[in-house]
Protein backbone atom coordinates (compact mmCIF):
# COMPACT_ATOMS: atom_id res chain seq x y z
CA UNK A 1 -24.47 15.72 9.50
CA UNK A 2 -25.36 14.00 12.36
CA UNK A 3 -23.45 10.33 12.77
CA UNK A 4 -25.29 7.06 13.96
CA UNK A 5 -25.10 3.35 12.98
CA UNK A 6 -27.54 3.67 10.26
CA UNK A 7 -25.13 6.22 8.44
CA UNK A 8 -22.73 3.82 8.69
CA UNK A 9 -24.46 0.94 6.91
CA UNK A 10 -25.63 3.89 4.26
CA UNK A 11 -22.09 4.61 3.55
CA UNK A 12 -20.82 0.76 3.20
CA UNK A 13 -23.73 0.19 1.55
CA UNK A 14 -23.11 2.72 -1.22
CA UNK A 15 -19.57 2.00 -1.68
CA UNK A 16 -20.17 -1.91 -1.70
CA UNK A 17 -22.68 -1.14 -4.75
CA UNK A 18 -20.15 1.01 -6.46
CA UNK A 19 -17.77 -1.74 -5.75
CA UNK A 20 -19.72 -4.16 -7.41
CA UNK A 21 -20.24 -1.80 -10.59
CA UNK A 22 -16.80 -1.54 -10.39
CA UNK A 23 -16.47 -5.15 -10.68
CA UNK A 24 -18.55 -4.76 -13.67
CA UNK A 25 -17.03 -2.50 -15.41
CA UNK A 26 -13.76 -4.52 -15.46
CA UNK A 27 -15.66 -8.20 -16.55
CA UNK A 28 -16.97 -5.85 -19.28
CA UNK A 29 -15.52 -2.65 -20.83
CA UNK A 30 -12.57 -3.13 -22.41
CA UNK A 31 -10.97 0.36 -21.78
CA UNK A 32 -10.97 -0.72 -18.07
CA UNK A 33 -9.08 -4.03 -18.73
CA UNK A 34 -6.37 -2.88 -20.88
CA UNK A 35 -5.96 -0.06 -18.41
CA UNK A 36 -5.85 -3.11 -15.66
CA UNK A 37 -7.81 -0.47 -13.47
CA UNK A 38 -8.91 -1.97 -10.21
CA UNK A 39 -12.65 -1.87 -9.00
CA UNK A 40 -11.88 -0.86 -5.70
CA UNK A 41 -10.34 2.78 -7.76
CA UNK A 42 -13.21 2.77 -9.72
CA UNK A 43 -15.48 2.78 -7.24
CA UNK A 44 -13.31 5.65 -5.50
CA UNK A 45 -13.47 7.93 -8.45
CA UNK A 46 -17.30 7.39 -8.84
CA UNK A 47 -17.93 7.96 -4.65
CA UNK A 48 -15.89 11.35 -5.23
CA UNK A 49 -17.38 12.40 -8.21
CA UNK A 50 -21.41 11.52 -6.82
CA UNK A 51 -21.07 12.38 -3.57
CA UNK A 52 -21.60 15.67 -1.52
CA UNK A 53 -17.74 16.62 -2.73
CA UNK A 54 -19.23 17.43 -6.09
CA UNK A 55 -22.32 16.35 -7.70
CA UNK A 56 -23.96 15.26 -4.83
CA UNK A 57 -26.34 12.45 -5.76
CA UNK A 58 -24.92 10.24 -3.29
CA UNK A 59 -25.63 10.73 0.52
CA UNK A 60 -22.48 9.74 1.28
CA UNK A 61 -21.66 11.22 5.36
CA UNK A 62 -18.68 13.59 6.05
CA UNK A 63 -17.36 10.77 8.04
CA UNK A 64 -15.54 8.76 5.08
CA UNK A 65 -12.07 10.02 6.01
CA UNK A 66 -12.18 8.08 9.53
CA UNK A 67 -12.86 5.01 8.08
CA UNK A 68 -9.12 4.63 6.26
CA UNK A 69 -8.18 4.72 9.58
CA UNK A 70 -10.01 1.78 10.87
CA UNK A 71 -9.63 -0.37 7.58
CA UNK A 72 -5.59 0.36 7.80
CA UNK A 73 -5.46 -0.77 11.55
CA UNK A 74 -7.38 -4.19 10.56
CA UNK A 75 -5.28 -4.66 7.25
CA UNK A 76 -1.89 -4.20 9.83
CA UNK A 77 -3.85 -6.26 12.70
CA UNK A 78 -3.54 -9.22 9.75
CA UNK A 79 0.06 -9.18 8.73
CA UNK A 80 1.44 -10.86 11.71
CA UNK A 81 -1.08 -13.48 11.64
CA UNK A 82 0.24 -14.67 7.83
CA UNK A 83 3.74 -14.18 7.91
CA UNK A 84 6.22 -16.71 7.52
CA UNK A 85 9.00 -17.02 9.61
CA UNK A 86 11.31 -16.05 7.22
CA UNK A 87 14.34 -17.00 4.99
CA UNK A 88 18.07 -16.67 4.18
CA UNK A 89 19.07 -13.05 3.41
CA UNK A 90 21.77 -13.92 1.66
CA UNK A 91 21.85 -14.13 -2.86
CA UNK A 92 18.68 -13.66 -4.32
CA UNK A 93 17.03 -12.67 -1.77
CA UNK A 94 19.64 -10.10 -0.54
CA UNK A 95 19.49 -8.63 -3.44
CA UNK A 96 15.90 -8.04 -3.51
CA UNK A 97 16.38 -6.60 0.08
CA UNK A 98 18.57 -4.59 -0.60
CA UNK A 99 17.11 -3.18 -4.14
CA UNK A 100 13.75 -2.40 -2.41
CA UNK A 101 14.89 -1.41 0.92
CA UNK A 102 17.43 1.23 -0.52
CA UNK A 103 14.55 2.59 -3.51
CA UNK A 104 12.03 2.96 -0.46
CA UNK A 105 14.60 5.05 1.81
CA UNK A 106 15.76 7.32 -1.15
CA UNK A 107 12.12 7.80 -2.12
CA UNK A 108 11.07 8.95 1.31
CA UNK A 109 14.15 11.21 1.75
CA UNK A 110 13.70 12.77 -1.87
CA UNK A 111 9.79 13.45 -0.99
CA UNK A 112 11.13 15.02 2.63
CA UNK A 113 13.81 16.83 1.14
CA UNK A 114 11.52 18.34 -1.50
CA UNK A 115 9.04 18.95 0.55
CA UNK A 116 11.32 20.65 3.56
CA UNK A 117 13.91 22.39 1.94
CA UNK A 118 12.31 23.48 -1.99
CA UNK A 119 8.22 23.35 -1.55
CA UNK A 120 7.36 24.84 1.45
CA UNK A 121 10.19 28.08 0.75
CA UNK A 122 8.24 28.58 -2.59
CA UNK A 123 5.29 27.76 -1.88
CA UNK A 124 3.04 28.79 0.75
CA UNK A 125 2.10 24.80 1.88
CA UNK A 126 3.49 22.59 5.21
CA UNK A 127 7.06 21.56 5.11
CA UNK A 128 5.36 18.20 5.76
CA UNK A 129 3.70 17.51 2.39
CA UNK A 130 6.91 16.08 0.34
CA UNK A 131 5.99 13.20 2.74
CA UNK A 132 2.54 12.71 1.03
CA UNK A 133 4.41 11.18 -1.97
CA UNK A 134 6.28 8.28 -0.71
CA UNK A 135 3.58 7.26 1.49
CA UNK A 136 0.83 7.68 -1.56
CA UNK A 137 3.15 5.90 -3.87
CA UNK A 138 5.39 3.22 -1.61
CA UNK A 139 2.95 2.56 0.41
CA UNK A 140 -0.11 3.06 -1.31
CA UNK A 141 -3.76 3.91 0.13
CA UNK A 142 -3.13 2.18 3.60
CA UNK A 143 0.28 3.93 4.22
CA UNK A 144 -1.53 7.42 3.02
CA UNK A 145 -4.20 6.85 5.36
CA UNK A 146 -1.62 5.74 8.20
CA UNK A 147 0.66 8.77 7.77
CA UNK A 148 -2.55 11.25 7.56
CA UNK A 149 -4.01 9.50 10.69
CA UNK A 150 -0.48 10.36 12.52
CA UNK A 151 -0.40 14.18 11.20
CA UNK A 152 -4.00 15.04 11.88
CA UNK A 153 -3.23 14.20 15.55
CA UNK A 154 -0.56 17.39 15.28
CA UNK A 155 -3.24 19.25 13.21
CA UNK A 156 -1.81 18.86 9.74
CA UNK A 157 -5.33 17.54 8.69
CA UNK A 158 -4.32 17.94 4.90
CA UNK A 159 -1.42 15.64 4.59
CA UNK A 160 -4.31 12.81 4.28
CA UNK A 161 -5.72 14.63 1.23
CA UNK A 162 -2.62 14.56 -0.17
CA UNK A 163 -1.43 11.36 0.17
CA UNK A 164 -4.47 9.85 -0.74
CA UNK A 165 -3.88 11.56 -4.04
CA UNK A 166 -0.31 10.54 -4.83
CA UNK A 167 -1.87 7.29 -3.66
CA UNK A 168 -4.39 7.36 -6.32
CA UNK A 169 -1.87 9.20 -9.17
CA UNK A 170 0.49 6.58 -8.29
CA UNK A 171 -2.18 3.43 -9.05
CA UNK A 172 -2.70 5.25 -12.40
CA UNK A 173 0.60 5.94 -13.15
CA UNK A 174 1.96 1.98 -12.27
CA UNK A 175 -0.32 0.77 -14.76
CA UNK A 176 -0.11 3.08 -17.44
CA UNK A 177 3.69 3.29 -17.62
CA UNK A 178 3.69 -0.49 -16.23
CA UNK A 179 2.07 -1.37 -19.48
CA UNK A 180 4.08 0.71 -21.93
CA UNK A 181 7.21 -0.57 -20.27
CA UNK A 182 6.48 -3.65 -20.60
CA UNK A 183 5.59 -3.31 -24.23
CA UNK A 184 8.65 -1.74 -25.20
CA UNK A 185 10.60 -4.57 -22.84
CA UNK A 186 9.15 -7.45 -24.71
CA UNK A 187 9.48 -5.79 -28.10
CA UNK A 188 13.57 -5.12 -27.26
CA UNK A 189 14.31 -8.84 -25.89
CA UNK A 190 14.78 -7.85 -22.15
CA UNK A 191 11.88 -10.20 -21.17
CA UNK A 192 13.26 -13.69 -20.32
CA UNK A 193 10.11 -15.30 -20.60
CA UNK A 194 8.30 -13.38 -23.65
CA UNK A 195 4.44 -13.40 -23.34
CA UNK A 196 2.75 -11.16 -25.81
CA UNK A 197 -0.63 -8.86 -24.74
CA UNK A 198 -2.50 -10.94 -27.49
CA UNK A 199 -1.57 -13.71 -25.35
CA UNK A 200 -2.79 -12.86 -22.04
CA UNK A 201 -5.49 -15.10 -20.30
CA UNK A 202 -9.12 -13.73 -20.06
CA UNK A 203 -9.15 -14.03 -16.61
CA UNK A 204 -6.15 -11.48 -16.09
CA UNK A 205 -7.97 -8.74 -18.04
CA UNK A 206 -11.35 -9.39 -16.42
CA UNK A 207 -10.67 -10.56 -13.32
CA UNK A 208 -12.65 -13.19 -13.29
CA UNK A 209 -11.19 -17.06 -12.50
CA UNK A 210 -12.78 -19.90 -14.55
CA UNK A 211 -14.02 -22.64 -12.97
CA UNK A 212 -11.11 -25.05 -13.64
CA UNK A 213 -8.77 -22.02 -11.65
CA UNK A 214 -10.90 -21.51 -8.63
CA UNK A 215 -10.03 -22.54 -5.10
CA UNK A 216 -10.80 -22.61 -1.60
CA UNK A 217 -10.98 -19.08 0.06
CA UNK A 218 -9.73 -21.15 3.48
CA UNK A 219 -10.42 -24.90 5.84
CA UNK A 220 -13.20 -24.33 8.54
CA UNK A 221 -11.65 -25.19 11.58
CA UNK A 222 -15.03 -25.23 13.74
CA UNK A 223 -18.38 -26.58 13.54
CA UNK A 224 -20.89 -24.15 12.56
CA UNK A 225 -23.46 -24.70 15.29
CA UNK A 226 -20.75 -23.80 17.94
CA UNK A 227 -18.76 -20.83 16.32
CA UNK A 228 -18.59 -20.12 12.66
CA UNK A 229 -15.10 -20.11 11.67
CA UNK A 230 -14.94 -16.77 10.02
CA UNK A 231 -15.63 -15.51 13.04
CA UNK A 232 -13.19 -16.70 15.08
CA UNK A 233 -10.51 -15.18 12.49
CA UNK A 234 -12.39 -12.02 12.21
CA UNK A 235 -12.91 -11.81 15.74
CA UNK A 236 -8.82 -12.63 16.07
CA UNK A 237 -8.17 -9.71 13.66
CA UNK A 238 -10.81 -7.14 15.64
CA UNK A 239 -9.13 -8.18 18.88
CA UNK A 240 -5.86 -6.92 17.63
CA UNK A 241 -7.28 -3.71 16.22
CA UNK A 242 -8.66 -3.04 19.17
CA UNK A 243 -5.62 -3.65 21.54
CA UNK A 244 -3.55 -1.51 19.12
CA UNK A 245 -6.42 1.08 19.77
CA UNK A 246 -5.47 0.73 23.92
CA UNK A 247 -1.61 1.21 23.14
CA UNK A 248 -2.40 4.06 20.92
CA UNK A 249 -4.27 5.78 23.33
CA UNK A 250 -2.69 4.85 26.99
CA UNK A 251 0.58 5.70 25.50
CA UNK A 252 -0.83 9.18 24.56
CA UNK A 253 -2.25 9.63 27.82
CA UNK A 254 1.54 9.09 29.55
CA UNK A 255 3.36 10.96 26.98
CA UNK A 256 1.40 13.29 24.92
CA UNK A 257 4.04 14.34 23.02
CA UNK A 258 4.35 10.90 21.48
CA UNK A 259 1.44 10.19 19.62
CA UNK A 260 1.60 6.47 17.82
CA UNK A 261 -0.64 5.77 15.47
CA UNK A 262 -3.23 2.86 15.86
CA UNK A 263 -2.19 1.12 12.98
CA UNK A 264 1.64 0.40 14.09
CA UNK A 265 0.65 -0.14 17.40
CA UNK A 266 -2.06 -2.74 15.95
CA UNK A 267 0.81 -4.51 14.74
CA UNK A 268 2.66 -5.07 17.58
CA UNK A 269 0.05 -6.19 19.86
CA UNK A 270 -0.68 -8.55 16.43
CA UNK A 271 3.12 -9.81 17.36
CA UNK A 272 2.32 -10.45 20.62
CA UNK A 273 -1.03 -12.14 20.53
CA UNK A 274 0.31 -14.60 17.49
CA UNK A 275 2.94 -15.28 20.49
CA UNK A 276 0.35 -16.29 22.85
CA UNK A 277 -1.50 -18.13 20.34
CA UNK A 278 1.07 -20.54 19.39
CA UNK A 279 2.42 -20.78 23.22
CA UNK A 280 -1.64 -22.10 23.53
CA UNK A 281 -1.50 -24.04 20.50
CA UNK A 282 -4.91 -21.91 19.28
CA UNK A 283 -2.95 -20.75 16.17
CA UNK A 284 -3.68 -23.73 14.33
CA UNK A 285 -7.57 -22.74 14.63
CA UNK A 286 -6.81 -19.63 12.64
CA UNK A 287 -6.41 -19.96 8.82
CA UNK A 288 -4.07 -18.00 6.78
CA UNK A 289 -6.14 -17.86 3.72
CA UNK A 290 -9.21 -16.75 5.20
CA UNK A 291 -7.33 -13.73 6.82
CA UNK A 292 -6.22 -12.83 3.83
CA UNK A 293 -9.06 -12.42 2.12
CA UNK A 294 -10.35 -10.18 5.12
CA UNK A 295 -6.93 -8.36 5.05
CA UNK A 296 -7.86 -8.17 0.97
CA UNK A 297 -11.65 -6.98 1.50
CA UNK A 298 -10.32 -3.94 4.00
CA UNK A 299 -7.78 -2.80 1.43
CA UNK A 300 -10.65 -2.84 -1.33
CA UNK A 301 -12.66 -0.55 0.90
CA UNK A 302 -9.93 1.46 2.41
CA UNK A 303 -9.35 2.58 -1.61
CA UNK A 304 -12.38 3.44 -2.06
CA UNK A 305 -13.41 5.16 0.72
CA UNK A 306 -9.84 6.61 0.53
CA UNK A 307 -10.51 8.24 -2.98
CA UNK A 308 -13.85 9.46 -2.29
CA UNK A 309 -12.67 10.99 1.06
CA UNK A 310 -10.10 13.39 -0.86
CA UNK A 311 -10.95 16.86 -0.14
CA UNK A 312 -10.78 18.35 -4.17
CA UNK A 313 -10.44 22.22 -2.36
CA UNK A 314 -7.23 20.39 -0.90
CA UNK A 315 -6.16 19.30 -3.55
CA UNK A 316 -6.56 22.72 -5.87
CA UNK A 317 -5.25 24.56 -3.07
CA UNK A 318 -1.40 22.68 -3.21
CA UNK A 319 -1.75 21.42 -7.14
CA UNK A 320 1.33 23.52 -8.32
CA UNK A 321 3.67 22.32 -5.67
CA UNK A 322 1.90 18.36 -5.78
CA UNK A 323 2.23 18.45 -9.75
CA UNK A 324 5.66 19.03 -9.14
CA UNK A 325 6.27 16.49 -6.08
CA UNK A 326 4.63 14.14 -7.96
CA UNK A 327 6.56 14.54 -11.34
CA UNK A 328 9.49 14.52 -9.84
CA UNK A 329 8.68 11.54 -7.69
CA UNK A 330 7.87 9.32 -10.64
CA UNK A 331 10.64 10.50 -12.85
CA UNK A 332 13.11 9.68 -9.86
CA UNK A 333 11.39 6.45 -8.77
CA UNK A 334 11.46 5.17 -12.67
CA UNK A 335 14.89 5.81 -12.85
CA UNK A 336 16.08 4.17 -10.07
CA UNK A 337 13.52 0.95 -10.54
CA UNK A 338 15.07 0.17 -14.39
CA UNK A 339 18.83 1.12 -14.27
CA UNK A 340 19.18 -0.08 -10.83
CA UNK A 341 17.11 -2.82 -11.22
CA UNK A 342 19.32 -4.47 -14.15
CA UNK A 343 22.86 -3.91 -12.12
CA UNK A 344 21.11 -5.81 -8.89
CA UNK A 345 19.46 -8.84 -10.40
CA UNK A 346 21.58 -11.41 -11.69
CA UNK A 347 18.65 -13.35 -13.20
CA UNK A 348 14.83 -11.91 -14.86
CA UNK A 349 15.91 -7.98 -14.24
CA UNK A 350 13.36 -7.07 -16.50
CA UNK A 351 10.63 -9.05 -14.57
CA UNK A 352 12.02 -8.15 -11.12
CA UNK A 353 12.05 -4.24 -11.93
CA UNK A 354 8.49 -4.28 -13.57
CA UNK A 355 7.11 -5.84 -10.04
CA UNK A 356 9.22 -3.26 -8.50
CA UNK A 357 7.93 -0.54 -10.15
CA UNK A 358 4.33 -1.76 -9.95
CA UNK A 359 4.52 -1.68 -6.07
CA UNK A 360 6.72 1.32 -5.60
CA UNK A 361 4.21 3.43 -7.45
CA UNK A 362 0.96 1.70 -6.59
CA UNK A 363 0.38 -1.72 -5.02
CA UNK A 364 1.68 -5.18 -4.46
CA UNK A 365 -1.68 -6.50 -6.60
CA UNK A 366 -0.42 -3.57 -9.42
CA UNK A 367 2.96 -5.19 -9.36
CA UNK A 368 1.85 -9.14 -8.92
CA UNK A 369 -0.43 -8.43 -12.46
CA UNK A 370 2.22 -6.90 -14.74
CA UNK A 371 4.62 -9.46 -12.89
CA UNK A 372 2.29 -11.92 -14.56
CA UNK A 373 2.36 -10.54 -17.78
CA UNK A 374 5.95 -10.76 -18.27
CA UNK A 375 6.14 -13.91 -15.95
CA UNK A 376 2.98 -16.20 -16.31
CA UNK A 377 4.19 -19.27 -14.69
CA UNK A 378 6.45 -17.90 -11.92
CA UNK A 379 9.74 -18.91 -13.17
CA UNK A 380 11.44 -15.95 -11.96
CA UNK A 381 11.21 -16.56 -8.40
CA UNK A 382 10.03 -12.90 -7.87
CA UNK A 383 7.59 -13.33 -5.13
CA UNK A 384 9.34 -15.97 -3.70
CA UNK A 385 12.41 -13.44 -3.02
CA UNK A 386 9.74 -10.62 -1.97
CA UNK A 387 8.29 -12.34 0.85
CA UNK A 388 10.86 -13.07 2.35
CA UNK A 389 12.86 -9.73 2.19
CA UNK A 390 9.55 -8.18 2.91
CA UNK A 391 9.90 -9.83 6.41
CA UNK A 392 12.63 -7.06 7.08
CA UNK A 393 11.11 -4.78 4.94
CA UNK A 394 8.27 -4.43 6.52
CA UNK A 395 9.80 -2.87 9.88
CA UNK A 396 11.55 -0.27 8.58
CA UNK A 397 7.96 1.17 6.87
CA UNK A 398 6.34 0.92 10.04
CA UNK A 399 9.02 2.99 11.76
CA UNK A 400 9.00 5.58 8.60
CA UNK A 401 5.34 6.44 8.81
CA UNK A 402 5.35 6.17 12.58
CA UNK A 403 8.17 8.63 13.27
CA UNK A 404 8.02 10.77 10.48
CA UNK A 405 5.35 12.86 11.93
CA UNK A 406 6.66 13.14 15.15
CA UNK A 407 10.35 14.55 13.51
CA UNK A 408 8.55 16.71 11.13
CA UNK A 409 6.19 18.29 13.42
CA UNK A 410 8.70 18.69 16.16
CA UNK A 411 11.28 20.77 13.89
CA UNK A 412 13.73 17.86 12.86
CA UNK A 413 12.07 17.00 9.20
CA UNK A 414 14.72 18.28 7.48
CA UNK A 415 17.60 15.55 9.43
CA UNK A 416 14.82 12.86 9.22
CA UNK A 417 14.81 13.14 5.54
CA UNK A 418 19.16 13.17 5.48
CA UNK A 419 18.84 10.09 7.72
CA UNK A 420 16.61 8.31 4.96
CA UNK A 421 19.13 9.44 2.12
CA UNK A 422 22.04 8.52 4.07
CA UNK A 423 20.81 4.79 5.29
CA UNK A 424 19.60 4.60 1.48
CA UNK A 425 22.86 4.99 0.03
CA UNK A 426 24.46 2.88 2.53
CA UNK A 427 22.64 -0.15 1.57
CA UNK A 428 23.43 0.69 -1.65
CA UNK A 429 27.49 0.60 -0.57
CA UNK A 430 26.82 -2.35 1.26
CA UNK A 431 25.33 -3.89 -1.74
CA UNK A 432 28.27 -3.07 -3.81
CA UNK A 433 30.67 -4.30 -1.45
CA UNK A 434 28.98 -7.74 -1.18
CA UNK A 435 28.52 -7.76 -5.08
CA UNK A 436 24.76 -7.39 -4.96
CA UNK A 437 25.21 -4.16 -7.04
CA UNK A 438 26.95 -5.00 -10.10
């Protein structure tokens, strides 16, 4: 198939209209809301089950799988640009550190180990693909289509297929096992501030804010008849992408053996042209909430066009070995989310380890809505402590999925998995010494 603009606008176009059926679906059916199923994955599933990959109704193009990697450079291109400046890493929020930090190190050296030292000697699949789970489920359907950006470029085209699988296994499996946890928590006291399913607003099972809860997507900081203000912030954003796109390539051109992907590289030309903002004083044109929503629209359409770009032959080809990845991957990651989760929180363990476990398996907006089931009003202080331990977080995942090719394809997989276990279980030592870990 033969790429131009036009087959562009076809493809957007379809998945926005699947998007908004999605949408649909969720104001509507009530098998989609108690499932808490996000329109963005339904309009994945329905994308991969019309288009050429099996039915065929759709004319979706062949070209679906480069656009995760577009969408996950402008999502990255946004973070700098709403960051705080951070906060004390010390009690509540050391704890929170220290709980995520060490659960997303262990789960990245349990998929590498798998993957390097059990998988690929049974199976006849790349040492590589234990990776796909930590990335589908930690990170979600940006870090899956980060990671498989980064392998393709050594020729390990299928790691994207498979991470965008775990990806989407790991959505289902945060809110199915989400919800039943939950359940069962309330039922057996461990909520501290008890809100029953009965009890849940409308708008958190359809989606949809009332008028009384609806607010201002962002302040216009320019007159329209000179430049519109969305796109100044868009064109901000694009600017970034773009100069992560230089890096990317000019440092593959000096050292080919060091390939970076776009999206990290987005992010720290994002660092540095936030810097020259604020040395200009232009920073206070940009507006926070308006990037976020862009940074929000790019993640629903990197989902979709995630799903509907996994290859199904892929996907039959490793299912043995991913069944068991997988499996093992969630029975590990639920483990450590509830029994560690109770010995590290002083206060609201129940409510910190069901956010946990909605992000560590699918997304922050999986964990943020059964968050709000056990915690309407934000008494917990959950996010609070996130954000700011996400601040030093959030380094640490760029340097995973950025080096993590480059060790596995040069040889060294197996010792970058050990270094992941071994910095994982420090923290946790750490944590213990400082009384974190109780």
């Amino acid at each position: 198939m033969s790429f131009t603009p036009w087959t562009l606008l076809v493809d957007v176009g379809l998945i926005s209209g699947l998007l908004l059926l999605g949408k649909l679906a969720r104001a509507r059916i009530k098998l989609v809301q108690r499932l808490f199923l996000p329109p963005s994955l339904l309009a994945g599933f329905a994308a991969l089950l019309l288009g050429p990959g099996v039915l065929g109704w759709l004319p979706l193009s062949d070209r679906m799988g480069s656009y995760a990697s577009i969408l996950i450079a402008l999502v990255f291109s946004t973070l700098p640009l709403t960051s705080g400046k951070g906060g004390r890493g010390q009690g509540r929020i050391g704890r929170m550190w220290a709980y995520s930090q060490a659960g997303m190190l262990l789960q990245w050296a349990l998929g590498g180990l798998l993957g390097w030292f059990v998988l690929s000697r049974l199976w006849p699949v790349d040492p590589s693909c234990g990776l796909s789970m930590p990335a589908g489920f930690c990170g979600g359907h940006g870090t899956a289509a980060a990671i498989g950006e980064a392998f393709a470029k050594y020729g390990a085209e299928d790691i994207q297929t498979l991470a965008m699988t775990a990806a989407t296994v790991g959505i289902i499996a945060s809110v199915v096992i989400g919800l039943w946890v939950t359940r069962t928590g309330s039922e057996r006291g461990w909520t501290a501030y008890l809100s029953r399913f009965s009890d849940l607003p409308p708008e958190l099972r359809s989606g949809i804010l009332p008028d009384e809860r609806r607010v201002s997507m962002g302040k216009a900081a320019f007159s329209a008849i000179s430049l519109d203000s969305m796109t100044f912030n868009f064109g901000v954003v694009a600017l970034i992408a773009l100069a992560g796109y230089g890096i990317s390539q000019g440092v593959a051109a000096l050292w080919p053996a060091l390939m970076l992907p776009v999206f990290s590289c987005a992010f720290l030309a994002g660092i540095l042209i936030r810097g020259l903002l604020r040395k200009s004083g232009a920073d206070t044109y940009l507006s926070k909430p308006i990037i976020g929503h862009l940074s929000g629209a790019f993640t629903d359409y990197l989902v979709a066009f995630g799903v509907a770009s996994i290859k199904l032959e892929v996907v039959w080809r490793y299912i043995v070995p991913l069944s068991i990845l997988l499996v093992v991957g969630l029975v590990c990651t639920f483990l450590y989310v509830f029994l560690l989760g109770r010995r590290f929180h002083q206060s609201a363990w129940f409510e910190k380890s069901v956010f946990t476990w909605g992000w560590f398996t699918g997304t922050m907006a999986m964990g943020i809505a059964l968050l709000r089931i056990t915690d309407p009003d934000s008494r917990s202080g959950c996010l609070d402590d996130y954000a700011y331990a996400y601040l030093y977080i959030a380094p640490v995942e760029i340097a995973l999925v950025t080096f993590a090719p480059v060790c596995f394809t040069q040889g060294a997989g197996g010792w970058f998995a050990i270094g992941c276990a071994l910095a994982g279980l420090i923290i946790l030592l750490v944590s213990r010494k400082r009384g974190w870990l109780t």
